[in-house]
PDB file of N, CA and C in Angstrom:
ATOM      1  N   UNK A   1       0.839  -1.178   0.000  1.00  0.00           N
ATOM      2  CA  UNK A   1       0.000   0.000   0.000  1.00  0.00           C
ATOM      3  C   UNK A   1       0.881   1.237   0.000  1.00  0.00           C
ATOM      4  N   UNK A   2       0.322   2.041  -0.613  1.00  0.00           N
ATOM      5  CA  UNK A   2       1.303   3.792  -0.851  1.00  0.00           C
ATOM      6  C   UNK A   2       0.607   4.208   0.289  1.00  0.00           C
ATOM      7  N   UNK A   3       1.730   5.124   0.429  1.00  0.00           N
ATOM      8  CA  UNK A   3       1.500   6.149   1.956  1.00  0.00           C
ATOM      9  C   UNK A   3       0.493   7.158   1.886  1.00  0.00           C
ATOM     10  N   UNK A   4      -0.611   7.377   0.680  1.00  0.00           N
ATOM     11  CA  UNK A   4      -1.716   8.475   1.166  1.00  0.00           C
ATOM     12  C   UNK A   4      -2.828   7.089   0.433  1.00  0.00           C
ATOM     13  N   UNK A   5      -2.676   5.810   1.182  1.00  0.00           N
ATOM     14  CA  UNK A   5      -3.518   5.103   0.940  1.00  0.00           C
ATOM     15  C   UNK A   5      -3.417   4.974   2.418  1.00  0.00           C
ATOM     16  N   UNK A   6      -2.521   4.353   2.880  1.00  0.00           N
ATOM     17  CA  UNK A   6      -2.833   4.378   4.656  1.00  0.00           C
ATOM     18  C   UNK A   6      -2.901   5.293   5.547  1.00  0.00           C
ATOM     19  N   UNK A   7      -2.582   6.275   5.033  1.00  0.00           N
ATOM     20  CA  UNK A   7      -3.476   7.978   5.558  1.00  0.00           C
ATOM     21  C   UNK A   7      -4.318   7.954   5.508  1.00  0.00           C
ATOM     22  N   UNK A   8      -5.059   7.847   4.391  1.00  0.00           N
ATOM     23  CA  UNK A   8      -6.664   7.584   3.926  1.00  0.00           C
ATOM     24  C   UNK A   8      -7.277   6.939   5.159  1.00  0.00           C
ATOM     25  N   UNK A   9      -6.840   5.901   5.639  1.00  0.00           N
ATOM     26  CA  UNK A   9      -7.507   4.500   6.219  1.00  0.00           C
ATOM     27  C   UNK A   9      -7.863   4.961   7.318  1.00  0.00           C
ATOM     28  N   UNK A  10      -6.132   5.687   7.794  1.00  0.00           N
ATOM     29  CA  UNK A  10      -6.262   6.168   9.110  1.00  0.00           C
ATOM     30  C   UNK A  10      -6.885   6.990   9.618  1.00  0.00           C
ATOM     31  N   UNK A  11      -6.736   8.345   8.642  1.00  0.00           N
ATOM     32  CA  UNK A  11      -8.176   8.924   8.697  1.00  0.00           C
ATOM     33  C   UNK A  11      -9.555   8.862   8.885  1.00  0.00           C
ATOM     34  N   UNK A  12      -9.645   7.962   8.379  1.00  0.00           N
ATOM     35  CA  UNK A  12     -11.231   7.123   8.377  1.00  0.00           C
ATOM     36  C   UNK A  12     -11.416   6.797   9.557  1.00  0.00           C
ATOM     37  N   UNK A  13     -10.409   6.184  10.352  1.00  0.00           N
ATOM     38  CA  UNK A  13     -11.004   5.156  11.634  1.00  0.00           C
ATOM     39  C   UNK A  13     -10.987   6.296  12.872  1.00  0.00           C
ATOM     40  N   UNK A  14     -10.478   7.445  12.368  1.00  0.00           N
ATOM     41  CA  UNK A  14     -10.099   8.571  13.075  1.00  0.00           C
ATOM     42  C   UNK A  14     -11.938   9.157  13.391  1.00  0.00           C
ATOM     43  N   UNK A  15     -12.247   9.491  12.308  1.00  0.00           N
ATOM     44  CA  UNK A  15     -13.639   9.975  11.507  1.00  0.00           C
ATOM     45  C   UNK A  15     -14.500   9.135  11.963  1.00  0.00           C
ATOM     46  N   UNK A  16     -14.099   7.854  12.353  1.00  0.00           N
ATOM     47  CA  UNK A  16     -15.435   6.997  12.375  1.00  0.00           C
ATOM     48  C   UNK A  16     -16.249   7.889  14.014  1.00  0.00           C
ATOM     49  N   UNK A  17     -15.652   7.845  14.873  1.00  0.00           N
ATOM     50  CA  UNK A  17     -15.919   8.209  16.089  1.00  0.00           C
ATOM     51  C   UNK A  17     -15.896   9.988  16.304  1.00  0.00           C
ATOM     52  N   UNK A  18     -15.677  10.588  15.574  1.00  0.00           N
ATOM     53  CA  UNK A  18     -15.473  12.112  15.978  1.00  0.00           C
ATOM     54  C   UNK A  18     -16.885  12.734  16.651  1.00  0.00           C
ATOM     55  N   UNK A  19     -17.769  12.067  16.295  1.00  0.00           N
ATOM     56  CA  UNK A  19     -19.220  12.699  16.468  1.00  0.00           C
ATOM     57  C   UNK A  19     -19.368  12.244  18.483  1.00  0.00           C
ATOM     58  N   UNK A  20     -18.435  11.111  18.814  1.00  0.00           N
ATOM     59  CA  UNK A  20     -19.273  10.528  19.955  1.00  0.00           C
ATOM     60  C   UNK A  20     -17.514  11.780  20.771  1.00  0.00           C
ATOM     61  N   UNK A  21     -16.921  11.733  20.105  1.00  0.00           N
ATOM     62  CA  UNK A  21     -15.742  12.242  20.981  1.00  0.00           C
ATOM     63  C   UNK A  21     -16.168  13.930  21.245  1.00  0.00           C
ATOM     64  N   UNK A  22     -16.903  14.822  20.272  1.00  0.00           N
ATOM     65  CA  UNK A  22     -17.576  16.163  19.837  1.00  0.00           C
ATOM     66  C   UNK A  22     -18.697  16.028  21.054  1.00  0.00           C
ATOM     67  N   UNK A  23     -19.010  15.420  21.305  1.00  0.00           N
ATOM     68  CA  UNK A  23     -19.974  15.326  22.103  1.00  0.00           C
ATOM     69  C   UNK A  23     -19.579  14.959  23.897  1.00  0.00           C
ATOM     70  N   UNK A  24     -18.404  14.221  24.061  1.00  0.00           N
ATOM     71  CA  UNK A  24     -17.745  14.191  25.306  1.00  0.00           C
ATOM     72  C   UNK A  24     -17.280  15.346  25.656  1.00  0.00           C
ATOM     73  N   UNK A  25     -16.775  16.038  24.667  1.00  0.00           N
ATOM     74  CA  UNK A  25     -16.400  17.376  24.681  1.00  0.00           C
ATOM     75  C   UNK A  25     -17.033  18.268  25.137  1.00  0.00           C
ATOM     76  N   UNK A  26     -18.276  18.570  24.662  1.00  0.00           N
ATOM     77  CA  UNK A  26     -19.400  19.572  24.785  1.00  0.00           C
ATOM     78  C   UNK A  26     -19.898  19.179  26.751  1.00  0.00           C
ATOM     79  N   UNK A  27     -19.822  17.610  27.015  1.00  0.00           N
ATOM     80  CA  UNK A  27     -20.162  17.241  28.113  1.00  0.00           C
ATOM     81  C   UNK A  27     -18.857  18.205  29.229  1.00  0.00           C
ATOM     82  N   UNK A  28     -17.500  17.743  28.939  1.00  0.00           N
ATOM     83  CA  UNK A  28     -16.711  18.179  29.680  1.00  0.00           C
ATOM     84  C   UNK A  28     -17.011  19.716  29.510  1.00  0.00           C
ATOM     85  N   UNK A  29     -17.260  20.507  28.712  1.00  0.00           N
ATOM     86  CA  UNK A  29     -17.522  22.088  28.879  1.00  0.00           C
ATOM     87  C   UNK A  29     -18.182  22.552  29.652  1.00  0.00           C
ATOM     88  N   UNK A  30     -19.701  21.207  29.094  1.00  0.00           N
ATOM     89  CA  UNK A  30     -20.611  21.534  30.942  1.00  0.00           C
ATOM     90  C   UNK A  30     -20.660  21.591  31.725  1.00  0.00           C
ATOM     91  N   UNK A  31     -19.538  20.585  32.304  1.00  0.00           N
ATOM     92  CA  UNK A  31     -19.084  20.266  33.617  1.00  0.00           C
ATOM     93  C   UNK A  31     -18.000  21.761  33.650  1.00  0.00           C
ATOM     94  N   UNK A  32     -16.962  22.244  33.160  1.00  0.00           N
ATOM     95  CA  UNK A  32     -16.571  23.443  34.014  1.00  0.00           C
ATOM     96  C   UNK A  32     -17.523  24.544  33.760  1.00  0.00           C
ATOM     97  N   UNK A  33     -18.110  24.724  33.032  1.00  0.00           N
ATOM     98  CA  UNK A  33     -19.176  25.787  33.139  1.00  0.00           C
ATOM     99  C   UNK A  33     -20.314  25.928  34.050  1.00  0.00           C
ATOM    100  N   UNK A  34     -20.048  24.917  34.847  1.00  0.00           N
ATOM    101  CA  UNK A  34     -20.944  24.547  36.233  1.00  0.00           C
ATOM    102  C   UNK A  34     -20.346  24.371  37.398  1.00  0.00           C
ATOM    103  N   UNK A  35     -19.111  24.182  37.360  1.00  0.00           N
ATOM    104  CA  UNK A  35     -18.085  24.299  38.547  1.00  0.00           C
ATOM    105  C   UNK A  35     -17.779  25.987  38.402  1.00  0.00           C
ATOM    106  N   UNK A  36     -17.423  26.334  37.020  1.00  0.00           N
ATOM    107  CA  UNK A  36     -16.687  27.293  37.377  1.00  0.00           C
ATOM    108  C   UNK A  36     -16.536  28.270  36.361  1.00  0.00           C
ATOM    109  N   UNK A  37     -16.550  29.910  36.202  1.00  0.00           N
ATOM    110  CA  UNK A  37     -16.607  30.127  35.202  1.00  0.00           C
ATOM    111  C   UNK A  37     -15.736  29.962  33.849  1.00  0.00           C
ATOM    112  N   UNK A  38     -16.102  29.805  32.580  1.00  0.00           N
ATOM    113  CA  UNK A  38     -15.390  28.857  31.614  1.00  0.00           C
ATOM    114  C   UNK A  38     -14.660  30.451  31.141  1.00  0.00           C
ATOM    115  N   UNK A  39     -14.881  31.604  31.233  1.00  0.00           N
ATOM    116  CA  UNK A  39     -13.936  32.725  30.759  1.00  0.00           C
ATOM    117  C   UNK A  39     -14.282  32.751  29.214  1.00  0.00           C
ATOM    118  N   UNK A  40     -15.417  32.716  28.934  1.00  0.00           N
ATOM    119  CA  UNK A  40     -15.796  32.612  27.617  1.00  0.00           C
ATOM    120  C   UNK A  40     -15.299  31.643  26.595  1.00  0.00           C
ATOM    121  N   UNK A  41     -14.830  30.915  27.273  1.00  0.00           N
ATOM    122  CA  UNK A  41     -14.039  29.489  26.195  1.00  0.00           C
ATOM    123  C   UNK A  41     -15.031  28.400  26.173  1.00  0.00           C
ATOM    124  N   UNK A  42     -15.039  27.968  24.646  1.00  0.00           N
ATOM    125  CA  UNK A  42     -16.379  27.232  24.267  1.00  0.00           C
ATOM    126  C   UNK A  42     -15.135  26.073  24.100  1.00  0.00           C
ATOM    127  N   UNK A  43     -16.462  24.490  23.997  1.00  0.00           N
ATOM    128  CA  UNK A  43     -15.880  23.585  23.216  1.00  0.00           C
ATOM    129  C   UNK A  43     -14.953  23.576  22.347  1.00  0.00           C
ATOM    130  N   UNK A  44     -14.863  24.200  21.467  1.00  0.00           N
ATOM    131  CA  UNK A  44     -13.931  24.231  20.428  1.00  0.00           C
ATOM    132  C   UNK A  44     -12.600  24.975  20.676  1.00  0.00           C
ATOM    133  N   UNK A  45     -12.842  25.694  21.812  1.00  0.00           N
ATOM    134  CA  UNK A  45     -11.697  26.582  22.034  1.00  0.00           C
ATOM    135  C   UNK A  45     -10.721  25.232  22.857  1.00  0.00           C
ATOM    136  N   UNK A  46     -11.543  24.888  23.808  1.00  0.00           N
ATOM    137  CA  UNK A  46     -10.768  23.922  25.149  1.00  0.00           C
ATOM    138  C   UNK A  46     -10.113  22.643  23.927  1.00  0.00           C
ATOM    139  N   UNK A  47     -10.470  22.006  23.034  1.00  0.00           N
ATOM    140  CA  UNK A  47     -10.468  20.691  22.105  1.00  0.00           C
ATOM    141  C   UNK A  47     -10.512  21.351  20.534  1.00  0.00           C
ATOM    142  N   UNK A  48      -9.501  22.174  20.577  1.00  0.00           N
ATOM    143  CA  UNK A  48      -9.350  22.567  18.828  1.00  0.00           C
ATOM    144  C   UNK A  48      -9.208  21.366  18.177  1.00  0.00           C
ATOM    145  N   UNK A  49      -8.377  20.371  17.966  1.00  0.00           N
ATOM    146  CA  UNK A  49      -8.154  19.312  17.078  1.00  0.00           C
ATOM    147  C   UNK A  49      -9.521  18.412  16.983  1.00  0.00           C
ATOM    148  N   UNK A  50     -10.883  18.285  17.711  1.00  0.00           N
ATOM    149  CA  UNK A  50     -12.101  17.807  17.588  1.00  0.00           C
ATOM    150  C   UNK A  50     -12.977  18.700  16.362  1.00  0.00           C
ATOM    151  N   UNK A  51     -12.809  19.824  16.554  1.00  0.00           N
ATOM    152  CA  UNK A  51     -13.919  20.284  15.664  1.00  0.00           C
ATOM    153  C   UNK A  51     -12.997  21.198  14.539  1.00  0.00           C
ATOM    154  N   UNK A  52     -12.195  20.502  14.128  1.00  0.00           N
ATOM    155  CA  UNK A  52     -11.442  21.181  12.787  1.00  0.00           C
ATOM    156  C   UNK A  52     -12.295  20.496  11.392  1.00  0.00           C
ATOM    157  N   UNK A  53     -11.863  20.696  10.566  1.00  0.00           N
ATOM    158  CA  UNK A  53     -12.189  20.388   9.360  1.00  0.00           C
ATOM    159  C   UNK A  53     -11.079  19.911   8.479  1.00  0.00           C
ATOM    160  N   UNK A  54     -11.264  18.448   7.931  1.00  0.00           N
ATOM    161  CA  UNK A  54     -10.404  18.241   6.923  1.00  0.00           C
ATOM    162  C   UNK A  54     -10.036  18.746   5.911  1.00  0.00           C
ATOM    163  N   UNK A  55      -8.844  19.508   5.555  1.00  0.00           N
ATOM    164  CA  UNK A  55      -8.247  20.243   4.472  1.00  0.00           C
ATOM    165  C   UNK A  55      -7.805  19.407   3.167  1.00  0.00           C
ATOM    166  N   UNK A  56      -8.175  18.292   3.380  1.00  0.00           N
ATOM    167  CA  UNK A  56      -7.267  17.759   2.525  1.00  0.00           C
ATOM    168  C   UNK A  56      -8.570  17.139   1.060  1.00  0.00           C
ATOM    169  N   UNK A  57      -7.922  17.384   0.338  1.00  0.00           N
ATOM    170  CA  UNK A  57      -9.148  16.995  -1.041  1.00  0.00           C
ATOM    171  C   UNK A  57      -9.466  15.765  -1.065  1.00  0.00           C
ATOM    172  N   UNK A  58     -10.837  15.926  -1.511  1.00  0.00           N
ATOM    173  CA  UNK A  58     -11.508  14.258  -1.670  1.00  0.00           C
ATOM    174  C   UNK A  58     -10.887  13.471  -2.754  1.00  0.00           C
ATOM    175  N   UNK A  59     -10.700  11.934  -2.761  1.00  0.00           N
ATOM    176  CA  UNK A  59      -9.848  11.531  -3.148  1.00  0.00           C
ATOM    177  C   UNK A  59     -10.699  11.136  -4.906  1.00  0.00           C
ATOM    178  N   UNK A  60      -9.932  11.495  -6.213  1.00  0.00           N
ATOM    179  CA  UNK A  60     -10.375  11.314  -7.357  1.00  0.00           C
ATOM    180  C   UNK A  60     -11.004  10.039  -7.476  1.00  0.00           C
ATOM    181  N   UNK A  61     -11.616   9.894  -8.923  1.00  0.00           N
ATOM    182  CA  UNK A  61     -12.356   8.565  -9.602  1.00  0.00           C
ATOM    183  C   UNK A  61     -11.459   7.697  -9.290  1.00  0.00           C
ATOM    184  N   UNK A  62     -10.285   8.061 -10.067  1.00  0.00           N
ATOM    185  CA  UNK A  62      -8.824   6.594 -10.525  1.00  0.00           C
ATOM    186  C   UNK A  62      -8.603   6.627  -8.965  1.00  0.00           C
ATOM    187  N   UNK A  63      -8.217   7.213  -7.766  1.00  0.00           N
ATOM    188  CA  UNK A  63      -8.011   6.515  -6.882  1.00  0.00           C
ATOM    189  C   UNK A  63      -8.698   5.716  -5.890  1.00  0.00           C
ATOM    190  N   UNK A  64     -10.441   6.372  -6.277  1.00  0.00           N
ATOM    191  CA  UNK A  64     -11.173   5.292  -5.858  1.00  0.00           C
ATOM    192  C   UNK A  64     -11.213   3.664  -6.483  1.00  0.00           C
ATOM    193  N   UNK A  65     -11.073   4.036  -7.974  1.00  0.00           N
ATOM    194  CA  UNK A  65     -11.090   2.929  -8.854  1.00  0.00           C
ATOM    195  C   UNK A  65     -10.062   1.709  -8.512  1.00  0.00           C
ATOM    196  N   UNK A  66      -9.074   2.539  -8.036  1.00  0.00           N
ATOM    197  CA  UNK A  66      -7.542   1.800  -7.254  1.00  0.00           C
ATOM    198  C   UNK A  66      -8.297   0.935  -6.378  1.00  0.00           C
ATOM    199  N   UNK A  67      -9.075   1.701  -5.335  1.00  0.00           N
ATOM    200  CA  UNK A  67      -9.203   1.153  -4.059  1.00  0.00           C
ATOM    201  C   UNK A  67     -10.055   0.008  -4.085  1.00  0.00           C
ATOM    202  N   UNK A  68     -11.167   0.143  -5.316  1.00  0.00           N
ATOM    203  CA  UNK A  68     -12.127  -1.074  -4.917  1.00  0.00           C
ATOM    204  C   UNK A  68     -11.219  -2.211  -5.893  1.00  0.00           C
ATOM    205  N   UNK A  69      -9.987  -2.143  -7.029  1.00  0.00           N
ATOM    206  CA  UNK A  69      -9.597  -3.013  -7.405  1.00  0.00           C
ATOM    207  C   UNK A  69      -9.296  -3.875  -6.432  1.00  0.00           C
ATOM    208  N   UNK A  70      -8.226  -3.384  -5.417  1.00  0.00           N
ATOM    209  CA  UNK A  70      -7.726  -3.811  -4.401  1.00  0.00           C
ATOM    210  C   UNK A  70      -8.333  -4.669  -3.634  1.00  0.00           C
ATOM    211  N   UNK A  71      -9.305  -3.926  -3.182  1.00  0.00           N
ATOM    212  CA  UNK A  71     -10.476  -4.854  -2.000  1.00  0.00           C
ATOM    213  C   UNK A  71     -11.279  -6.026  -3.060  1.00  0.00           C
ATOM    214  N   UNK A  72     -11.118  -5.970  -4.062  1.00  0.00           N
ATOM    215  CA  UNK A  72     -11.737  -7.035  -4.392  1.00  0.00           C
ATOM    216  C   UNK A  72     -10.401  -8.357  -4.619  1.00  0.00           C
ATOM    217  N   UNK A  73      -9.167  -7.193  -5.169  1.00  0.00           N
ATOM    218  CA  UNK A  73      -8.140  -8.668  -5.333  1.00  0.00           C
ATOM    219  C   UNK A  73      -7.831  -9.095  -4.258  1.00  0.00           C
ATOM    220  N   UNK A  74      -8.129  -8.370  -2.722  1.00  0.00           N
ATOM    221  CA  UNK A  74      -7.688  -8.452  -1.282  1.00  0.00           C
ATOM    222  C   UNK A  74      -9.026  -9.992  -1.133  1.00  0.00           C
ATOM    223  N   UNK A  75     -10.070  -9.562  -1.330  1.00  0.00           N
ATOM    224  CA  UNK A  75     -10.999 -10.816  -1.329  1.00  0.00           C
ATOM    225  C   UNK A  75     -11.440 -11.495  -1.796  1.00  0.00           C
ATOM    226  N   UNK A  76     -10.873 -11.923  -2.798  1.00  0.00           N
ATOM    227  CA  UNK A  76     -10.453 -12.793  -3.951  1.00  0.00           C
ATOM    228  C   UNK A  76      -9.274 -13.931  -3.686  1.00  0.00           C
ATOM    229  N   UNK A  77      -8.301 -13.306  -2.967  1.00  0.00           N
ATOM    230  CA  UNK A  77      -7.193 -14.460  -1.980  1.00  0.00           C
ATOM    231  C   UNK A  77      -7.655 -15.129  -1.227  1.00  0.00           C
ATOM    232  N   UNK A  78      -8.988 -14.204  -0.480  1.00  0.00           N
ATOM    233  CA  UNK A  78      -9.205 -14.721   0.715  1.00  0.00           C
ATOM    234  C   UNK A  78     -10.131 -15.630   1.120  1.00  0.00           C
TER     235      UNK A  78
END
């Protein structure tokens, strides 16, 4: 595998969960905003790397086309 194929992957498994981790987040905000005052710092301020946005371009036809060759010659061995 090329190295912005297992970026890809990793990304993904990264992505799979961001929504339940965005949301622990928002929980922990509640909790100091109820102990104590938060000084105007929101979720996103306390957990920048949770609510960023991927910069990076969606991946073309041919490298999707790559990917399902793969998974099929991957389960085709198997």
């Amino acid at each position: 595998m090329s190295f912005w194929e297992v970026r890809r992957i990793i990304r993904g498994y990264r992505k799979r969960n961001r929504l339940t981790q965005q949301l622990l987040a928002q929980c922990a905000h509640a909790s100091i905003f109820a102990m104590r005052d938060p000084q105007g710092k929101t979720a996103a301020d306390l957990f920048p790397g949770l609510f960023e946005d991927d910069d990076e371009p969606p991946i073309t036809k041919e490298e999707a086309d790559d990917l399902v060759q793969m998974m099929s010659d991957l389960n085709a061995k198997s």
